[in-house]
C-alpha atoms as a PDB file:
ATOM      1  CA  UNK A   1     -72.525   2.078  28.647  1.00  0.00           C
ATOM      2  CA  UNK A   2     -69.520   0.386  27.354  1.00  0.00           C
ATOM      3  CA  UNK A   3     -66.919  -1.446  29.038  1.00  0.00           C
ATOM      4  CA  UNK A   4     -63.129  -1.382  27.654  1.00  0.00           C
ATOM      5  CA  UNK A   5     -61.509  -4.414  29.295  1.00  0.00           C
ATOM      6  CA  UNK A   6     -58.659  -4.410  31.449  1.00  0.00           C
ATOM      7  CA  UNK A   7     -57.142  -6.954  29.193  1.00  0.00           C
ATOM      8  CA  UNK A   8     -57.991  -4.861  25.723  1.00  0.00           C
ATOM      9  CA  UNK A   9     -55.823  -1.992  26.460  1.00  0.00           C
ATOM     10  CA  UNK A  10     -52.580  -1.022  24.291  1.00  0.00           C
ATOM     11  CA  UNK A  11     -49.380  -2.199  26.323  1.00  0.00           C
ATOM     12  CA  UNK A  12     -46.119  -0.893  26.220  1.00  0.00           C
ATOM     13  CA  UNK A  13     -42.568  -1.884  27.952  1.00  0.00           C
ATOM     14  CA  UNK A  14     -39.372  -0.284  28.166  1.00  0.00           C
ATOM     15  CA  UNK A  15     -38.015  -2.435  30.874  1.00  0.00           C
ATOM     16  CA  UNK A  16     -37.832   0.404  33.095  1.00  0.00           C
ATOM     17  CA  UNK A  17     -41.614   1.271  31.675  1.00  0.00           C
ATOM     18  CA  UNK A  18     -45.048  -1.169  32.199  1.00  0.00           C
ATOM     19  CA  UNK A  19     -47.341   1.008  30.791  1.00  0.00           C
ATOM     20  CA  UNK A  20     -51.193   0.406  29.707  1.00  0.00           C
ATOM     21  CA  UNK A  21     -53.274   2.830  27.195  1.00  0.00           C
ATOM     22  CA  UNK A  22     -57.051   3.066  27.337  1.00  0.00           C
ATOM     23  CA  UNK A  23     -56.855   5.425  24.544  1.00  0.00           C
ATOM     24  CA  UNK A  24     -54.672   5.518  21.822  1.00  0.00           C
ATOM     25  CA  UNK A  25     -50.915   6.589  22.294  1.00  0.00           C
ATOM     26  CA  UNK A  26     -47.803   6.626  21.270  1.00  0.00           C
ATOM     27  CA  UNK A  27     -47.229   3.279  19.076  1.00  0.00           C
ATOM     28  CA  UNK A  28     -50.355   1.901  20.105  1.00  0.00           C
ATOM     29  CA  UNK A  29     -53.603   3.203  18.112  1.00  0.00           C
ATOM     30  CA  UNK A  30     -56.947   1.861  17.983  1.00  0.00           C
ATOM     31  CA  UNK A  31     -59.602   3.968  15.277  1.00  0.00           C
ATOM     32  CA  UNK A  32     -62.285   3.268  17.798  1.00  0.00           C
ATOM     33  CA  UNK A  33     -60.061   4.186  21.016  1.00  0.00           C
ATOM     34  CA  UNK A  34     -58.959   7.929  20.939  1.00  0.00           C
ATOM     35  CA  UNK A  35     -60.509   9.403  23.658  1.00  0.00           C
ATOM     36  CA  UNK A  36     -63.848   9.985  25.203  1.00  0.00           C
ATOM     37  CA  UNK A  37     -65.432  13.328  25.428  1.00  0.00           C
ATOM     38  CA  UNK A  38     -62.871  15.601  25.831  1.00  0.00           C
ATOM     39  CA  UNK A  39     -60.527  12.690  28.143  1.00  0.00           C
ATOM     40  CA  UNK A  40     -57.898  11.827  25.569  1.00  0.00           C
ATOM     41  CA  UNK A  41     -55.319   9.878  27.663  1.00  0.00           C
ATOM     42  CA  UNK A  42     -55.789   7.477  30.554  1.00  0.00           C
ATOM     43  CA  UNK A  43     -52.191   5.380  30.983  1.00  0.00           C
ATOM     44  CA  UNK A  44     -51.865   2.912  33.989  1.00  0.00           C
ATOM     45  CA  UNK A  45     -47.456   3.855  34.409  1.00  0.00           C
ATOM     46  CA  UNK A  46     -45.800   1.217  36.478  1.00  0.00           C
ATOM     47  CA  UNK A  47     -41.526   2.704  36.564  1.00  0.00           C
ATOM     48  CA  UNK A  48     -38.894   0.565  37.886  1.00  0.00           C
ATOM     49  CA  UNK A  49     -36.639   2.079  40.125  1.00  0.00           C
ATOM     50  CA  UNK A  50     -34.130   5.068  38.719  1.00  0.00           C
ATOM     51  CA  UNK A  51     -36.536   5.171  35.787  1.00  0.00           C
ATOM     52  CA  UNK A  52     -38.518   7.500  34.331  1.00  0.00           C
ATOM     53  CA  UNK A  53     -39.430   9.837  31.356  1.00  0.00           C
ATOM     54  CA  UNK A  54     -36.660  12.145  30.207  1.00  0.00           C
ATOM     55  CA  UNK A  55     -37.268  15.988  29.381  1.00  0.00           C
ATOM     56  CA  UNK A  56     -39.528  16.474  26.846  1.00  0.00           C
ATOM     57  CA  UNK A  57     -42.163  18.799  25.831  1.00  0.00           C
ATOM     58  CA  UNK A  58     -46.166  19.596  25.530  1.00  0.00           C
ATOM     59  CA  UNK A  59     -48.118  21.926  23.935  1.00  0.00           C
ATOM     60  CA  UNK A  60     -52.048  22.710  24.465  1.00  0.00           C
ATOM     61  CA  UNK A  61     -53.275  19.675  26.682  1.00  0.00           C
ATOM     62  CA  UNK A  62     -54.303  19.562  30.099  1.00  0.00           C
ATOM     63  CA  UNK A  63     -51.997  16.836  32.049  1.00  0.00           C
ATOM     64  CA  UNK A  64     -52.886  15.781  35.504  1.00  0.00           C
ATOM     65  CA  UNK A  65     -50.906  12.659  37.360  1.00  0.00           C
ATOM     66  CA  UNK A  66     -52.060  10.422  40.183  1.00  0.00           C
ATOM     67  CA  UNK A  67     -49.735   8.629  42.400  1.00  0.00           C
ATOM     68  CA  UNK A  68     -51.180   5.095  43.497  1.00  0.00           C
ATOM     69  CA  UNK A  69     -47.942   4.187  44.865  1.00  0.00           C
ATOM     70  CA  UNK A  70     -44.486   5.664  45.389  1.00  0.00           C
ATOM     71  CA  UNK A  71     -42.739   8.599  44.365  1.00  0.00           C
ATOM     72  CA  UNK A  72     -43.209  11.109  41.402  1.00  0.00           C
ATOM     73  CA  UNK A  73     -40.386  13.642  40.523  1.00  0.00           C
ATOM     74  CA  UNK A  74     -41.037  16.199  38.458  1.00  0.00           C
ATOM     75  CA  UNK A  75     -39.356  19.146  36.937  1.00  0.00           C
ATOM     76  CA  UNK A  76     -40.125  21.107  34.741  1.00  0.00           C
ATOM     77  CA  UNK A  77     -39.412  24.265  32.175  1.00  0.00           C
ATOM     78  CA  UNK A  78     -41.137  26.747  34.272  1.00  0.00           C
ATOM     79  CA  UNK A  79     -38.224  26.035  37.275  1.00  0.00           C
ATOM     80  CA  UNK A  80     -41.314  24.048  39.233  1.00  0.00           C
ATOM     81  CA  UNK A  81     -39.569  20.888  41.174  1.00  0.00           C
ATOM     82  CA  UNK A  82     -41.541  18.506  43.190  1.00  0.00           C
ATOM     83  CA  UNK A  83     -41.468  14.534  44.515  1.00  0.00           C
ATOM     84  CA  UNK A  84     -44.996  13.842  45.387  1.00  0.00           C
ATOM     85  CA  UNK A  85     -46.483  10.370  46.857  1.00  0.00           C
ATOM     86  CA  UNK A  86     -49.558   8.194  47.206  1.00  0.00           C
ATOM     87  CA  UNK A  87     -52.310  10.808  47.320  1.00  0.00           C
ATOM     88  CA  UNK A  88     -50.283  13.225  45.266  1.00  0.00           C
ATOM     89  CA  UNK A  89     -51.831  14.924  42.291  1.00  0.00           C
ATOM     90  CA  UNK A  90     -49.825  17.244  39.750  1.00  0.00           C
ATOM     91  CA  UNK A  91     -51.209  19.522  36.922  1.00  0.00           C
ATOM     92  CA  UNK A  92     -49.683  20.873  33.808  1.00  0.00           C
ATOM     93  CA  UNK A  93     -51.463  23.570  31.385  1.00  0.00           C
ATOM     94  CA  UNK A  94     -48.692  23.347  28.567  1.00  0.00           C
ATOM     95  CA  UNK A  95     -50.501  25.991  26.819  1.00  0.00           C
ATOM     96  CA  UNK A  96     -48.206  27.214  24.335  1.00  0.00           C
ATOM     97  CA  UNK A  97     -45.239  24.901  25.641  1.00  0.00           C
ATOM     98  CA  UNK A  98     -43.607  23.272  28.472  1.00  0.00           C
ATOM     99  CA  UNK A  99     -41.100  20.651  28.419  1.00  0.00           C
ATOM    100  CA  UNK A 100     -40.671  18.441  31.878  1.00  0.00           C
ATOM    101  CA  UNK A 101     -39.298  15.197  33.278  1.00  0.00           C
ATOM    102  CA  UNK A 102     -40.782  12.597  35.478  1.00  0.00           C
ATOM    103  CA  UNK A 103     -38.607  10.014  37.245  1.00  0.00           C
ATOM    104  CA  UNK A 104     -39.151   7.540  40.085  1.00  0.00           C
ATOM    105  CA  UNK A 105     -37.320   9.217  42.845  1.00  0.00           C
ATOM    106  CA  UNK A 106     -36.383   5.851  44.698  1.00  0.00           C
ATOM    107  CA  UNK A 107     -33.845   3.254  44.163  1.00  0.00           C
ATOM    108  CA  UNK A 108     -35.315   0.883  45.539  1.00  0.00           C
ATOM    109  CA  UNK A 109     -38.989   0.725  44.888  1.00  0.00           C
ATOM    110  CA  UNK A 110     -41.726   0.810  41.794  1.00  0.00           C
ATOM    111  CA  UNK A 111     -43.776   4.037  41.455  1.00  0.00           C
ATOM    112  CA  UNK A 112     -46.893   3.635  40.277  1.00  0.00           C
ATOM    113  CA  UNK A 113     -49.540   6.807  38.572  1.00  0.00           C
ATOM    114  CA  UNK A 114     -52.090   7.563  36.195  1.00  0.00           C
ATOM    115  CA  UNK A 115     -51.103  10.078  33.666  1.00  0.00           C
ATOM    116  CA  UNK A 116     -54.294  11.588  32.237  1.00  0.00           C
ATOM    117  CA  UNK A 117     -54.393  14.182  29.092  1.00  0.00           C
ATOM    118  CA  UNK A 118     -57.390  16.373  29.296  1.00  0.00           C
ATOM    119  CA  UNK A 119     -57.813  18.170  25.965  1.00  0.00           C
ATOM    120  CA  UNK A 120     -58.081  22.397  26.647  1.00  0.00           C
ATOM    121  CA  UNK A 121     -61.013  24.375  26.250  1.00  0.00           C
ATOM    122  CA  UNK A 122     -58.911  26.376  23.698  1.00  0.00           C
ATOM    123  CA  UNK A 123     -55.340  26.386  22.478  1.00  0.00           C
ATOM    124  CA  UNK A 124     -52.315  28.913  23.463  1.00  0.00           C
ATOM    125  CA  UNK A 125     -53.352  29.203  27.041  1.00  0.00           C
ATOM    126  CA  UNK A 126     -50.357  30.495  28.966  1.00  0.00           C
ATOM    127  CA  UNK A 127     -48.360  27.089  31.201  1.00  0.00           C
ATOM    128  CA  UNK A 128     -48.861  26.539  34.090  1.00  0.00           C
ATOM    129  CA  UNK A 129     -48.336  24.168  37.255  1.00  0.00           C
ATOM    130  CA  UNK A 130     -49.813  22.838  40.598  1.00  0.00           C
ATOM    131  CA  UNK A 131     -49.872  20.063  43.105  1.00  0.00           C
ATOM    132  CA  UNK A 132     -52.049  18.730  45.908  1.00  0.00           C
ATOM    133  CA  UNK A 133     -52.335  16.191  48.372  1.00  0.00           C
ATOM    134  CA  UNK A 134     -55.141  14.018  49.449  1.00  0.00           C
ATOM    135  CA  UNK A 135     -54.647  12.430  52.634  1.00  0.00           C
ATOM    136  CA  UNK A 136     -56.454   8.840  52.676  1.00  0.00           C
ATOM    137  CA  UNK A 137     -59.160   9.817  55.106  1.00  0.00           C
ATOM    138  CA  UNK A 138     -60.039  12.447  52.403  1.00  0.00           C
ATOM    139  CA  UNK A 139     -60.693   9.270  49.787  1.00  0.00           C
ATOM    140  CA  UNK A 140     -62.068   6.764  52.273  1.00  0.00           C
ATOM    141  CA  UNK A 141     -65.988   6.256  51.550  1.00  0.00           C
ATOM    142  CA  UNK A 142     -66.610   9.452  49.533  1.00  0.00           C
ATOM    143  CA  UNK A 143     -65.975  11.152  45.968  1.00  0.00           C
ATOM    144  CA  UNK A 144     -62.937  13.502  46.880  1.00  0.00           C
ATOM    145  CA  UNK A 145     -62.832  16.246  43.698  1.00  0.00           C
ATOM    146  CA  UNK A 146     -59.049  16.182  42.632  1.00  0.00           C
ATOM    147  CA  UNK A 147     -58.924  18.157  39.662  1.00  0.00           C
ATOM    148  CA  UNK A 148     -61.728  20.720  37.835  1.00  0.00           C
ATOM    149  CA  UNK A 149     -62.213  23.618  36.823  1.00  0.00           C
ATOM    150  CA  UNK A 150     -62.338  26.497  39.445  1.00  0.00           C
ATOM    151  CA  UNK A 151     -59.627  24.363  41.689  1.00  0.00           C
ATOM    152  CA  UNK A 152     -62.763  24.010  44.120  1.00  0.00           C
ATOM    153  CA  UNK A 153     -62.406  22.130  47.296  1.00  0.00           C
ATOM    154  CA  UNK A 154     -58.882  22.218  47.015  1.00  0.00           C
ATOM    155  CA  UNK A 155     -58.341  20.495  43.798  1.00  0.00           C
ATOM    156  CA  UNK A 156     -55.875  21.394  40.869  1.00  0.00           C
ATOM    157  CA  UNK A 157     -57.548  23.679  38.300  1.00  0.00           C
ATOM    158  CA  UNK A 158     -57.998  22.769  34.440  1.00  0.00           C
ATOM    159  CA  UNK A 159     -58.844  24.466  31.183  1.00  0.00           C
ATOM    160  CA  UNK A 160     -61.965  22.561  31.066  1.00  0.00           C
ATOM    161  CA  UNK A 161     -65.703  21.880  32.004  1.00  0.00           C
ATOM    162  CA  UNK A 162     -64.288  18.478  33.139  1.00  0.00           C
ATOM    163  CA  UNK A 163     -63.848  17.135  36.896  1.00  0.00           C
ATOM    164  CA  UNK A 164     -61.788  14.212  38.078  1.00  0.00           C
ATOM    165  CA  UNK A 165     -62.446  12.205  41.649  1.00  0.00           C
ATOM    166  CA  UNK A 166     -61.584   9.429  43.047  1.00  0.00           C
ATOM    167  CA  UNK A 167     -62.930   6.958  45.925  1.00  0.00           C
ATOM    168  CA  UNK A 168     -61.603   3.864  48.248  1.00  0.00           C
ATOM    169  CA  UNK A 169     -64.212   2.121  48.844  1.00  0.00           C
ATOM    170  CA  UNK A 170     -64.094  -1.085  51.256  1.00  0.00           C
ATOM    171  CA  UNK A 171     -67.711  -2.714  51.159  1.00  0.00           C
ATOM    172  CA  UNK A 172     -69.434   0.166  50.653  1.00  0.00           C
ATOM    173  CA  UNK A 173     -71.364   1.949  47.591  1.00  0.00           C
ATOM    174  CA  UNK A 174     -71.456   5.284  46.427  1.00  0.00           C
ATOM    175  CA  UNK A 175     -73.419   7.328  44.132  1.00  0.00           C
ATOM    176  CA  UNK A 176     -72.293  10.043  41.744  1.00  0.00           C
ATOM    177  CA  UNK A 177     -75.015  12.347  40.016  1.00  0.00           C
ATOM    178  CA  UNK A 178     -73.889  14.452  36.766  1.00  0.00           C
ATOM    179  CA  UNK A 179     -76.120  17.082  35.523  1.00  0.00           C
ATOM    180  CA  UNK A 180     -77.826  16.639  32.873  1.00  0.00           C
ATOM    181  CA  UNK A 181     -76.387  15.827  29.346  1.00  0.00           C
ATOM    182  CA  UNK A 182     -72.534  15.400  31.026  1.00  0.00           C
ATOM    183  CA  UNK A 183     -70.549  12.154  30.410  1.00  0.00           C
ATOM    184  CA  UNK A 184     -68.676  10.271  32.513  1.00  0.00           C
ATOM    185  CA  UNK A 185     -66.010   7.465  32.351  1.00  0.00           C
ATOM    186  CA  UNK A 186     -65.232   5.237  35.259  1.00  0.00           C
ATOM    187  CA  UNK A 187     -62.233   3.454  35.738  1.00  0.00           C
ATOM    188  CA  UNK A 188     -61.341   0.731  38.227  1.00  0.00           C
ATOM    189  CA  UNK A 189     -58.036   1.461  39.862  1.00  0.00           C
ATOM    190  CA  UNK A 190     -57.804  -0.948  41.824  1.00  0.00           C
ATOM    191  CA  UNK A 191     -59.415  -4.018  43.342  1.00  0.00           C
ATOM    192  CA  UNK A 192     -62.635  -4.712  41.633  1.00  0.00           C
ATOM    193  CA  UNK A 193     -66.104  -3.581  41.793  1.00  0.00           C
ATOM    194  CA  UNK A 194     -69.535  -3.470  39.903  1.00  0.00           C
ATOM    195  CA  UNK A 195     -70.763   0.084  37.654  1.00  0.00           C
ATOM    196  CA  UNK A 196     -74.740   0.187  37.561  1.00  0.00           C
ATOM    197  CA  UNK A 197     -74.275  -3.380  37.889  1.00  0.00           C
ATOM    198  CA  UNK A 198     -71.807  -4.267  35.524  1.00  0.00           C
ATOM    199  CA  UNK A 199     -68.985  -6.053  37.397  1.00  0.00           C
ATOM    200  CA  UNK A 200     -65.619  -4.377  36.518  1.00  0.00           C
ATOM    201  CA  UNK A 201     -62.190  -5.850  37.343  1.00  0.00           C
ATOM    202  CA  UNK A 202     -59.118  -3.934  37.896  1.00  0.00           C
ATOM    203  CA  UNK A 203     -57.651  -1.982  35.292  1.00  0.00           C
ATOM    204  CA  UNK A 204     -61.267  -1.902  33.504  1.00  0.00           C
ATOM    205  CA  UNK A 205     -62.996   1.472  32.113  1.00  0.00           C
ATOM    206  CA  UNK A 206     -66.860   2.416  31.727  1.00  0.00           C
ATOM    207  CA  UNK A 207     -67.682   4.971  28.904  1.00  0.00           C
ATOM    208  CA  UNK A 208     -71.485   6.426  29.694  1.00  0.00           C
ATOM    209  CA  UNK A 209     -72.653   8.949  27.274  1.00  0.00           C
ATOM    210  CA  UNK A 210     -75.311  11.308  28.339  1.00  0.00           C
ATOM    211  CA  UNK A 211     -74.895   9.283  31.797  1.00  0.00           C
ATOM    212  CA  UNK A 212     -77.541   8.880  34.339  1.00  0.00           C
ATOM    213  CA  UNK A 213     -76.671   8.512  38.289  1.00  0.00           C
ATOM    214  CA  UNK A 214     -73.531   6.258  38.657  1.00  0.00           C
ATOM    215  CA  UNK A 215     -73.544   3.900  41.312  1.00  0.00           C
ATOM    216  CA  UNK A 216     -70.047   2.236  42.074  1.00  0.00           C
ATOM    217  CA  UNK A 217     -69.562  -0.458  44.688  1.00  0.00           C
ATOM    218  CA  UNK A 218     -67.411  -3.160  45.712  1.00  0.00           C
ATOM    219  CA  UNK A 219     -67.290  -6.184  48.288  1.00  0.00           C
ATOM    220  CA  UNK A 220     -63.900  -5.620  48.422  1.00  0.00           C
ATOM    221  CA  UNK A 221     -61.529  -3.023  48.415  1.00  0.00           C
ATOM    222  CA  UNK A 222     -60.974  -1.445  45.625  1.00  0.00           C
ATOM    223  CA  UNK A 223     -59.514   2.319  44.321  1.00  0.00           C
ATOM    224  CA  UNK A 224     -61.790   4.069  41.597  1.00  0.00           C
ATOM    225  CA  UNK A 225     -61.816   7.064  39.434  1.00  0.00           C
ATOM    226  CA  UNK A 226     -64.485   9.077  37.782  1.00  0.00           C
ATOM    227  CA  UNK A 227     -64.247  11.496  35.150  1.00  0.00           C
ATOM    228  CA  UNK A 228     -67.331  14.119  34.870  1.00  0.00           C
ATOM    229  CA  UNK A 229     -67.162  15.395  31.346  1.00  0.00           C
ATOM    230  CA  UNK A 230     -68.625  17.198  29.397  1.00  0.00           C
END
């Protein structure tokens, strides 16, 4: 198990952009930071009001966005068009290409999401979009299954063997068991809490290889996602 601090990540700001990378991206890069398993991007967005990332494009790379707090609009290529909000999760397959924009749809507050690049189990798939919502009850106390890759329970589908869930977890303690052989990364959304044991503050990642049972829990509350991959 290693930990990436919270403090370790790459940082980037645009003014209208607070951004940290626990992977490599854009001008930050780190040799022995570009990815884990098959998650290649895991950026902590903060936008300022009437900001946001003008149209540009993708091409073979899963892209899934979590809204902490907020609101996320998006357009895209494919004439999809959607504001989501806390609990909101979107999904692009760019496939062979897709160009999109994201913007914070209010002038008045921050919006703040996890964009996470998942790479494809093979390249040229055709694009394609969703969107869900998880209501809070849904995240309270349990593992709720956000993105995978049958779109299961609910959850956005992906081009690969990989799931994504999340928990809120207020004094409590939950377990996650992979199969065998799978790895898993754990990051600490908010709040702060302990991995196996290993006390983890906010904005801090775990990478397990060939992980056993993962046991998060907090004294607090705190917001927490977990990547099963392969």
């Amino acid at each position: 198990m290693h930990i990436f601090r919270a403090a370790e990540r790459g940082h980037t700001d645009l003014g209208w952009l607070d951004s940290r990378h626990s992977f490599s991206f854009g001008g930050y890069y780190d040799p022995q930071r570009n990815g884990f398993s098959v998650l290649r991007v895991l950026n902590d967005d903060r936008v300022a009001s009437g900001g946001g990332f003008p149209n540009h494009g993708h091409r073979d790379m899963e892209i899934v966005s979590y809204v902490l707090e907020g609101h996320l609009r998006h357009q895209d290529s494919m004439g999809n068009g959607n504001t989501l909000t806390r609990g909101g999760v979107q999904y692009m397959s760019a496939g062979t290409g897709i160009t999109h924009s994201e913007f914070n749809a209010s002038d008045r507050n921050g919006l703040h999401f996890f964009q996470i690049w998942i790479l494809p189990d093979a390249g040229n798939h055709t694009p394609r979009y969703g969107d869900a919502y998880f209501p809070e009850g849904d995240r309270e106390g349990r593992w709720c299954l956000i993105a995978s890759p049958d779109g299961r329970n609910g959850s956005v589908p992906m081009h690969q063997d990989a799931c994504i869930y999340v928990t809120v977890l207020e004094n409590d303690t939950r377990i996650h068991a992979p199969e065998p052989g799978r790895n898993v990364y754990v990051h600490v959304a908010t709040g702060t809490a302990t991995v196996n044991g290993h006390p983890m503050d906010e904005g801090d990642g775990a990478a397990i290889p060939d992980a056993p049972d993962i046991q998060v829990g907090t004294d607090v509350r705190a917001e927490v996602l977990l990547f099963d991959l392969p």
